[in-house]
PDB file of N, CA and C in Angstrom:
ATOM      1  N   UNK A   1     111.998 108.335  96.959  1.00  0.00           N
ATOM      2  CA  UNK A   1     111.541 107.310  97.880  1.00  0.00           C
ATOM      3  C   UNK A   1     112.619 106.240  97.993  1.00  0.00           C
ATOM      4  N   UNK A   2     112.543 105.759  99.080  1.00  0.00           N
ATOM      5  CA  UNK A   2     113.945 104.881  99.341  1.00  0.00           C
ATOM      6  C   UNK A   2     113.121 103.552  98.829  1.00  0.00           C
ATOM      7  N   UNK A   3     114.303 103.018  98.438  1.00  0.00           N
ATOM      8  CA  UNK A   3     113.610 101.490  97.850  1.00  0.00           C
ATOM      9  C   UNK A   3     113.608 100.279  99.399  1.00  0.00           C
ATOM     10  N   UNK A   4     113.038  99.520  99.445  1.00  0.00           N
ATOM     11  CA  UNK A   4     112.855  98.447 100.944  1.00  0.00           C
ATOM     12  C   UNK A   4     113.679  97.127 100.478  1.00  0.00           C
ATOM     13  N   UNK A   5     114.581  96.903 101.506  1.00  0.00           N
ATOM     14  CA  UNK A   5     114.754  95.546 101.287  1.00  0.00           C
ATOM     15  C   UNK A   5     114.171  94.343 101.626  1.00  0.00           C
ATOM     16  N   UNK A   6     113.489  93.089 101.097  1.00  0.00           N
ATOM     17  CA  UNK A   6     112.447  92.256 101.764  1.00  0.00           C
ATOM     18  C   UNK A   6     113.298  91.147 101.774  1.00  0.00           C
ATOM     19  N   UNK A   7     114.121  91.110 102.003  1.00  0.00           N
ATOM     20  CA  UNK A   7     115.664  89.706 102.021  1.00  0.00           C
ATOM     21  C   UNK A   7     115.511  89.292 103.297  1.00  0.00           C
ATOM     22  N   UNK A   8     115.095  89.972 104.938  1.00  0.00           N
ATOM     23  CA  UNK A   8     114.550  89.363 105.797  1.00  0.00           C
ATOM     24  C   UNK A   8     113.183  88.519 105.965  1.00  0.00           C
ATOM     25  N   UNK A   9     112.339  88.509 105.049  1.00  0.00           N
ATOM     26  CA  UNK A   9     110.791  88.404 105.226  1.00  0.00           C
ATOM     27  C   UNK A   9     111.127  86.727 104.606  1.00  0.00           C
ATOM     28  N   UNK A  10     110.619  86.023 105.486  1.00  0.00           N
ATOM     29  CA  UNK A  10     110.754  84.930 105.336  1.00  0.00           C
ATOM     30  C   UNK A  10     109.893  84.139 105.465  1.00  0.00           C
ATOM     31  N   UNK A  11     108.420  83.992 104.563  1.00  0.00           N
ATOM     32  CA  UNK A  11     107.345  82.617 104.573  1.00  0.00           C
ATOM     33  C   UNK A  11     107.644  81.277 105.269  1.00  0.00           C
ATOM     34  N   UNK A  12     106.914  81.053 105.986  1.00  0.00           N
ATOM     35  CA  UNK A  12     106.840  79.696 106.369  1.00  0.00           C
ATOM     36  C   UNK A  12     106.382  78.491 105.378  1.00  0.00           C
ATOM     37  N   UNK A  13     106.198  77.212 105.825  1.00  0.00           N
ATOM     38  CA  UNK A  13     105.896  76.382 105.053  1.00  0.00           C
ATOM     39  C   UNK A  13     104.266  76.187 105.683  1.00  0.00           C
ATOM     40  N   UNK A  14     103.385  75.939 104.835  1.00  0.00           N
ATOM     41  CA  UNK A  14     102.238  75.350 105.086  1.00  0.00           C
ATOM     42  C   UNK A  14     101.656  74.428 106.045  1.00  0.00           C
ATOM     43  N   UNK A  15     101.383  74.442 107.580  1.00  0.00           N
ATOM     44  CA  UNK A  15     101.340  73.316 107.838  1.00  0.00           C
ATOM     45  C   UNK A  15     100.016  71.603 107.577  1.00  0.00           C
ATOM     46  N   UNK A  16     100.847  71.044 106.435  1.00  0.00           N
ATOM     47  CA  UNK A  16      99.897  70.342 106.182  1.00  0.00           C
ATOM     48  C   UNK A  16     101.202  69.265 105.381  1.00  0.00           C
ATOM     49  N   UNK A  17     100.412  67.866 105.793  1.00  0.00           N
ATOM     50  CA  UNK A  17     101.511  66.534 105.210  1.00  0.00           C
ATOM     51  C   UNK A  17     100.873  66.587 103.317  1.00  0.00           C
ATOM     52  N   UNK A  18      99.841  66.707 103.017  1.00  0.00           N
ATOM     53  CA  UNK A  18      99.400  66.644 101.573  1.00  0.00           C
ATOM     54  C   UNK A  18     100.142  67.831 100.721  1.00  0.00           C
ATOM     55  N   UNK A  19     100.908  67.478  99.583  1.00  0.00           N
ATOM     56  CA  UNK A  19     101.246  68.918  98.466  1.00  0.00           C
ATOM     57  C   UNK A  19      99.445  69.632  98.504  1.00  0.00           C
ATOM     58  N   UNK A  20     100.004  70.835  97.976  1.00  0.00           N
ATOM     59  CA  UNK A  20      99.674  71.816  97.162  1.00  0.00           C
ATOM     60  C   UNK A  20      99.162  71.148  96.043  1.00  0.00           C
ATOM     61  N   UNK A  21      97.986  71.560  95.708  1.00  0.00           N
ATOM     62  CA  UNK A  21      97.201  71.407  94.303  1.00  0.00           C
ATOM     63  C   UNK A  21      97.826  72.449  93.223  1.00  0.00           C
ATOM     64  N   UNK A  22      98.389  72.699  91.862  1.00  0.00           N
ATOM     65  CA  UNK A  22      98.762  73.475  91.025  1.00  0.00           C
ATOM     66  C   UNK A  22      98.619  73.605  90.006  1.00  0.00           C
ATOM     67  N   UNK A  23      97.898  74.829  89.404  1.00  0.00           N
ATOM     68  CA  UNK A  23      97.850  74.764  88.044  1.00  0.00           C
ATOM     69  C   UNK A  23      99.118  74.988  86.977  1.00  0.00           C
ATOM     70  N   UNK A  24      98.635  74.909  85.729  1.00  0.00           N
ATOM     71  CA  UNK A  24      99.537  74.412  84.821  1.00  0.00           C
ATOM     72  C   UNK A  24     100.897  75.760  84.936  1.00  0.00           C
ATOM     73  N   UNK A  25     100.895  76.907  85.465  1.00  0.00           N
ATOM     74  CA  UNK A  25     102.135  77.548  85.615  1.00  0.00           C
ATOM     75  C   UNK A  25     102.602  77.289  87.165  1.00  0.00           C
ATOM     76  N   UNK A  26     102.158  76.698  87.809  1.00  0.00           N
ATOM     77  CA  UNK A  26     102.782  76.143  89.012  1.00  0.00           C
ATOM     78  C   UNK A  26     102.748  76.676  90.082  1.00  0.00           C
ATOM     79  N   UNK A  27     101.285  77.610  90.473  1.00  0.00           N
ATOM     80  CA  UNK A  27     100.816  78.232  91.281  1.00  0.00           C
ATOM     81  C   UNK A  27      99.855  77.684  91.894  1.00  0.00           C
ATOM     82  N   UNK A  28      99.731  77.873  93.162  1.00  0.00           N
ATOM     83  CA  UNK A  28      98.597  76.974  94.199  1.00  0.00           C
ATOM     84  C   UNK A  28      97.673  77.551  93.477  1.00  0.00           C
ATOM     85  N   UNK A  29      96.337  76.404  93.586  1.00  0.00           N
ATOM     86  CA  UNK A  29      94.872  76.650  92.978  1.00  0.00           C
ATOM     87  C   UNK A  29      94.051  76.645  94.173  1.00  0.00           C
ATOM     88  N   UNK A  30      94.635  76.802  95.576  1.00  0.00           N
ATOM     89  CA  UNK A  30      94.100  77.245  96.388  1.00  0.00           C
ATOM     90  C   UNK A  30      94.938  78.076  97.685  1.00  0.00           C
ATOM     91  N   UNK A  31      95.105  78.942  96.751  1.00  0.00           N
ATOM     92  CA  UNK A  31      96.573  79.693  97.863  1.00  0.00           C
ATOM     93  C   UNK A  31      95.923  80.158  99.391  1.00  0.00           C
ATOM     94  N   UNK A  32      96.655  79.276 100.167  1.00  0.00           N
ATOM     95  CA  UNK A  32      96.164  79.892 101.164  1.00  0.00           C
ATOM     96  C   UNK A  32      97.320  81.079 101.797  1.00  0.00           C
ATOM     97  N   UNK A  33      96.880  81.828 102.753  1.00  0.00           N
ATOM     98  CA  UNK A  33      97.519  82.471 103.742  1.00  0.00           C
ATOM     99  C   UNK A  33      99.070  82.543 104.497  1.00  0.00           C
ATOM    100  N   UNK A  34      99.933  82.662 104.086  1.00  0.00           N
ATOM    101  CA  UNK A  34     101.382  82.515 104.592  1.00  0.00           C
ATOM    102  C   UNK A  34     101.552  82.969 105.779  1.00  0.00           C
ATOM    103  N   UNK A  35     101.989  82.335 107.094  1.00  0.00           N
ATOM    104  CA  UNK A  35     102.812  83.371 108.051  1.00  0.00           C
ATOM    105  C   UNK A  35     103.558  83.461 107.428  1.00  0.00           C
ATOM    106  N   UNK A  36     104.716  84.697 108.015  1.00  0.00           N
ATOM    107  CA  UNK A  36     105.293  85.676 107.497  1.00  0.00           C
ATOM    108  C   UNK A  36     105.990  86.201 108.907  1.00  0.00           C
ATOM    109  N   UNK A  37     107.179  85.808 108.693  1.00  0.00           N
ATOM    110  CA  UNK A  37     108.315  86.092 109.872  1.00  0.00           C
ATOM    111  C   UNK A  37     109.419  87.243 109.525  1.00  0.00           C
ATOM    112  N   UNK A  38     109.302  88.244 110.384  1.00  0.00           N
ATOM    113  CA  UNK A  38     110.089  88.779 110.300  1.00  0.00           C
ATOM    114  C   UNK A  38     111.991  88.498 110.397  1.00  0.00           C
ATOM    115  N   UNK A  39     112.883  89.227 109.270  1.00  0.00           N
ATOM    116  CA  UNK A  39     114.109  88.821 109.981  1.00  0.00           C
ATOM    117  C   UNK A  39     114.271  89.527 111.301  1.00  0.00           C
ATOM    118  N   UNK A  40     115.839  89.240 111.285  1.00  0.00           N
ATOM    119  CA  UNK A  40     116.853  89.461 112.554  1.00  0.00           C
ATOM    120  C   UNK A  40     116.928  91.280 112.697  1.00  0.00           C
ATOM    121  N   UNK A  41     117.336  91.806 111.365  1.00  0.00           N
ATOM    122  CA  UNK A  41     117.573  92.655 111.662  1.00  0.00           C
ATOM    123  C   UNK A  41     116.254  93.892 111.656  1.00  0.00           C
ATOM    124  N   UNK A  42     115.016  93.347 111.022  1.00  0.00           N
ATOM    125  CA  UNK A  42     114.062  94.255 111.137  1.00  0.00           C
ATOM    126  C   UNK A  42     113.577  94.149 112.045  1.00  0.00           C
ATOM    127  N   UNK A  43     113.792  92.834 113.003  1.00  0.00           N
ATOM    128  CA  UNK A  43     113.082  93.164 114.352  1.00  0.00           C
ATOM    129  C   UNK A  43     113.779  93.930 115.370  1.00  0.00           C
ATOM    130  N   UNK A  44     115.142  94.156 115.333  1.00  0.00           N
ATOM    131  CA  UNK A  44     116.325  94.936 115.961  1.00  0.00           C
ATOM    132  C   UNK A  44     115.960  96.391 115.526  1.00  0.00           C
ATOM    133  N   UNK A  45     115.543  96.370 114.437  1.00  0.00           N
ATOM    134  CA  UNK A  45     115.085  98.252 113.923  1.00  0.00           C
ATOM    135  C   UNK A  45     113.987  98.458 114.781  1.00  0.00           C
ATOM    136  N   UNK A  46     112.537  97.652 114.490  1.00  0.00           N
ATOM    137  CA  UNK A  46     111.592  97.855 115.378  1.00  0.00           C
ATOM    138  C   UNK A  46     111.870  98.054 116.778  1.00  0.00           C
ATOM    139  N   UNK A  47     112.627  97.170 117.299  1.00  0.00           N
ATOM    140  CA  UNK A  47     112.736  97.329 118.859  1.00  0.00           C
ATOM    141  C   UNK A  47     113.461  97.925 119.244  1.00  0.00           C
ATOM    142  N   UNK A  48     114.463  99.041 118.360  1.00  0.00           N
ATOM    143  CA  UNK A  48     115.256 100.665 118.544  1.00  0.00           C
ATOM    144  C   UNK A  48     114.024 101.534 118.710  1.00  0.00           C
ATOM    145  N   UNK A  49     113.216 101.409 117.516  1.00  0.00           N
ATOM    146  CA  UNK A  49     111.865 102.237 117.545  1.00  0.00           C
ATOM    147  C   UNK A  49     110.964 102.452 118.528  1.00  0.00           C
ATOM    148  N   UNK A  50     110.603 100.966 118.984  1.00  0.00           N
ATOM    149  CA  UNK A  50     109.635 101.214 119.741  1.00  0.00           C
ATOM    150  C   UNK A  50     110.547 101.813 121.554  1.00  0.00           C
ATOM    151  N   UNK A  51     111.836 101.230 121.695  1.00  0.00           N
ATOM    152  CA  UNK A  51     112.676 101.691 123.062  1.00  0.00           C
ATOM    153  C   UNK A  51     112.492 103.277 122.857  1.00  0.00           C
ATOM    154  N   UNK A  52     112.815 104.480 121.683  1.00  0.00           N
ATOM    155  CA  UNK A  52     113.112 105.421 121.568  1.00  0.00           C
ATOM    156  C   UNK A  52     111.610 106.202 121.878  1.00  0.00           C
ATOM    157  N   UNK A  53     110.300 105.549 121.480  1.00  0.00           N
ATOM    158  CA  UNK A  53     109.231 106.433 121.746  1.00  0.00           C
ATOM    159  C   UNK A  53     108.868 106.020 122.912  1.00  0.00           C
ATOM    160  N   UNK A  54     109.096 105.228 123.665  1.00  0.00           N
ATOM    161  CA  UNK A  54     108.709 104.902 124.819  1.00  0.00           C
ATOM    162  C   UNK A  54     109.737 105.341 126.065  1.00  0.00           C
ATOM    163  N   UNK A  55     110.641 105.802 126.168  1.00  0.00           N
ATOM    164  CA  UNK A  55     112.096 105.864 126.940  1.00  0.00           C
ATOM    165  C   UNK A  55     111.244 107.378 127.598  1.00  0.00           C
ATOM    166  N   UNK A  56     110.709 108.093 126.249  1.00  0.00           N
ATOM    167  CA  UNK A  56     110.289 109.445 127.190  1.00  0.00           C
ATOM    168  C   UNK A  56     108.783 109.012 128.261  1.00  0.00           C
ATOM    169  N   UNK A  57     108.389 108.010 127.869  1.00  0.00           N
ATOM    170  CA  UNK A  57     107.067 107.532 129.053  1.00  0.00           C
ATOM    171  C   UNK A  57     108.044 107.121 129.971  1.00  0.00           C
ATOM    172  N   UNK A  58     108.648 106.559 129.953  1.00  0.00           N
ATOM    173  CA  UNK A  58     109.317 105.518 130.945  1.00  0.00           C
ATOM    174  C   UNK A  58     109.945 106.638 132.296  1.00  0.00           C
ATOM    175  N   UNK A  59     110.437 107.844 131.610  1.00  0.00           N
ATOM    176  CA  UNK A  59     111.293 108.567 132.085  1.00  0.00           C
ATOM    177  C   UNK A  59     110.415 109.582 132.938  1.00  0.00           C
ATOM    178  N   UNK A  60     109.721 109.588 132.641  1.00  0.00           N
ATOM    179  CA  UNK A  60     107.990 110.345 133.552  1.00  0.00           C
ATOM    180  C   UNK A  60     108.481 109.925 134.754  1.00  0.00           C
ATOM    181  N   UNK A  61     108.242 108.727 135.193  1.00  0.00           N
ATOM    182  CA  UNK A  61     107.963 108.381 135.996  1.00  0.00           C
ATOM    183  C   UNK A  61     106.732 107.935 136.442  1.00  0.00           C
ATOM    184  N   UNK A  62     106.530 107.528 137.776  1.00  0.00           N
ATOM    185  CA  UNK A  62     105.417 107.143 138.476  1.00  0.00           C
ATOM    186  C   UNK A  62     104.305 108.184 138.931  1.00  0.00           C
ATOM    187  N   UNK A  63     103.180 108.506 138.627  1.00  0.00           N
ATOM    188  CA  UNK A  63     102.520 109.665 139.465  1.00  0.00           C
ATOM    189  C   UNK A  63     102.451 109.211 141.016  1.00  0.00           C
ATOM    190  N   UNK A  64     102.706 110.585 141.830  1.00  0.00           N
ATOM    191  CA  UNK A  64     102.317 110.517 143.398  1.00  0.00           C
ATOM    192  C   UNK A  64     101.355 109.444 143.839  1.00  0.00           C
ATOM    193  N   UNK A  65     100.231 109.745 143.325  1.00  0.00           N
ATOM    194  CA  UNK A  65      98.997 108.892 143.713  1.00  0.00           C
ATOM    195  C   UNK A  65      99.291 107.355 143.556  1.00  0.00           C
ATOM    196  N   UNK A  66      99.473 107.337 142.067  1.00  0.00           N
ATOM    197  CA  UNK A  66      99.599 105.648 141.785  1.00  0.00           C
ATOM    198  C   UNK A  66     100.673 104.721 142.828  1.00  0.00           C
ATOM    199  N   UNK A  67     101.719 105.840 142.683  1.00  0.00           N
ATOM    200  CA  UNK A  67     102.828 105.168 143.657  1.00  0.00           C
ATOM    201  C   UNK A  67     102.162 105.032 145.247  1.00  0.00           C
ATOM    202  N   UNK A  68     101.546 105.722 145.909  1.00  0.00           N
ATOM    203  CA  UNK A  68     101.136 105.556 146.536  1.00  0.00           C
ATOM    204  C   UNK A  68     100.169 104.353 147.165  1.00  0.00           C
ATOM    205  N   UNK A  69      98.788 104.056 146.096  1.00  0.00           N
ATOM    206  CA  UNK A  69      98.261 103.055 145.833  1.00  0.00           C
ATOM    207  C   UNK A  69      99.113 101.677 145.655  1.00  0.00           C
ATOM    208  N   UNK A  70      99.773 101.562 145.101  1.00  0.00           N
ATOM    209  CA  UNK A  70     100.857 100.565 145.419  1.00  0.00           C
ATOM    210  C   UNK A  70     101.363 100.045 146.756  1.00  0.00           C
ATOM    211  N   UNK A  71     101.932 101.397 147.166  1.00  0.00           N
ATOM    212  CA  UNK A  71     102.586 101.115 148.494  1.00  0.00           C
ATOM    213  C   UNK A  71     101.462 100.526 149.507  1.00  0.00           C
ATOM    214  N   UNK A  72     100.510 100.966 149.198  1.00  0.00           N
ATOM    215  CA  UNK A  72      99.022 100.815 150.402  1.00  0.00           C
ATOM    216  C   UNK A  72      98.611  98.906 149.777  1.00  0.00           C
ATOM    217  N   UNK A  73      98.506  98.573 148.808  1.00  0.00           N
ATOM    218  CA  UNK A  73      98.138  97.796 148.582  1.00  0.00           C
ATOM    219  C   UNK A  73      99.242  96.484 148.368  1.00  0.00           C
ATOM    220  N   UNK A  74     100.806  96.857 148.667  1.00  0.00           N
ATOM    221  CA  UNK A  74     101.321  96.490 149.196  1.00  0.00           C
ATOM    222  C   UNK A  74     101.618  95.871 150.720  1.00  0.00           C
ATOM    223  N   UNK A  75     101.382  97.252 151.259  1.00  0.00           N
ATOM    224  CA  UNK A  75     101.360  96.860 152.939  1.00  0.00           C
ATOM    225  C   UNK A  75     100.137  95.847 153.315  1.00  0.00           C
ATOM    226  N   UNK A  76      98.888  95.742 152.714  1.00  0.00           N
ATOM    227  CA  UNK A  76      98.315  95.205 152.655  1.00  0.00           C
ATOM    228  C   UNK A  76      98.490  93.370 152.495  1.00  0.00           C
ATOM    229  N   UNK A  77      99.111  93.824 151.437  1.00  0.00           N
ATOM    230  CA  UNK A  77      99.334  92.314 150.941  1.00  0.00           C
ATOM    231  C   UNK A  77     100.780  91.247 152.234  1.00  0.00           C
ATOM    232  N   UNK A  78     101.447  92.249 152.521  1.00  0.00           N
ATOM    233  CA  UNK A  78     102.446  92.083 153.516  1.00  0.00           C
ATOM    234  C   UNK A  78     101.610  91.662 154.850  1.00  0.00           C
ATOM    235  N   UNK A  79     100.638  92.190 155.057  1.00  0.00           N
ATOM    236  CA  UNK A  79      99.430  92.064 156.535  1.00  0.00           C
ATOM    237  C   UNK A  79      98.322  91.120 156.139  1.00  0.00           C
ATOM    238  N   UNK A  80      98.318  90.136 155.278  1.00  0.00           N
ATOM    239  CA  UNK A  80      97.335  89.091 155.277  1.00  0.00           C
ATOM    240  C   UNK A  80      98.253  87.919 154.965  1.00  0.00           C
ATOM    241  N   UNK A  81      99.628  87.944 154.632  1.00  0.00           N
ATOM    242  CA  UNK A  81     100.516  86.818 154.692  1.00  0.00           C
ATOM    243  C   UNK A  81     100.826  86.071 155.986  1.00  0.00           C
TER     244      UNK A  81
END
């Protein structure tokens, strides 16, 4: 199994002006919820990923019909302007 690097994953800060309450090893005593931002480069992997499974939809094309419906509801829109 390949090991993950998490050196992009980057917590935000809390938004709130009051500290954190902490117990005696210095952990919130009421941890809330972190966003959680992705880095630079895992969002550049994702969005190779998601271009590569989608490129073969894309590449379909339009069906007859739909394109059609368009064009009609086009001309339409061109004839009430």
């Amino acid at each position: 199994m390949k090991s993950r690097k998490t050196t992009n994953v980057q917590p935000t800060a809390p938004e709130t002006d009051k500290p954190e309450a902490r117990d005696a090893m210095g952990r919130p005593v009421n941890p809330r919820k972190t966003e959680v931002r992705l880095g630079r480069e895992i969002q550049a992997r994702i969005g190779h990923q998601l271009r590569a499974m989608y490129d073969e939809v894309v590449n379909q094309g339009v069906p007859q019909h739909i394109a059609d419906l368009v064009r009609r509801l086009s001309e339409q829109d061109d004839g009430a302007a």
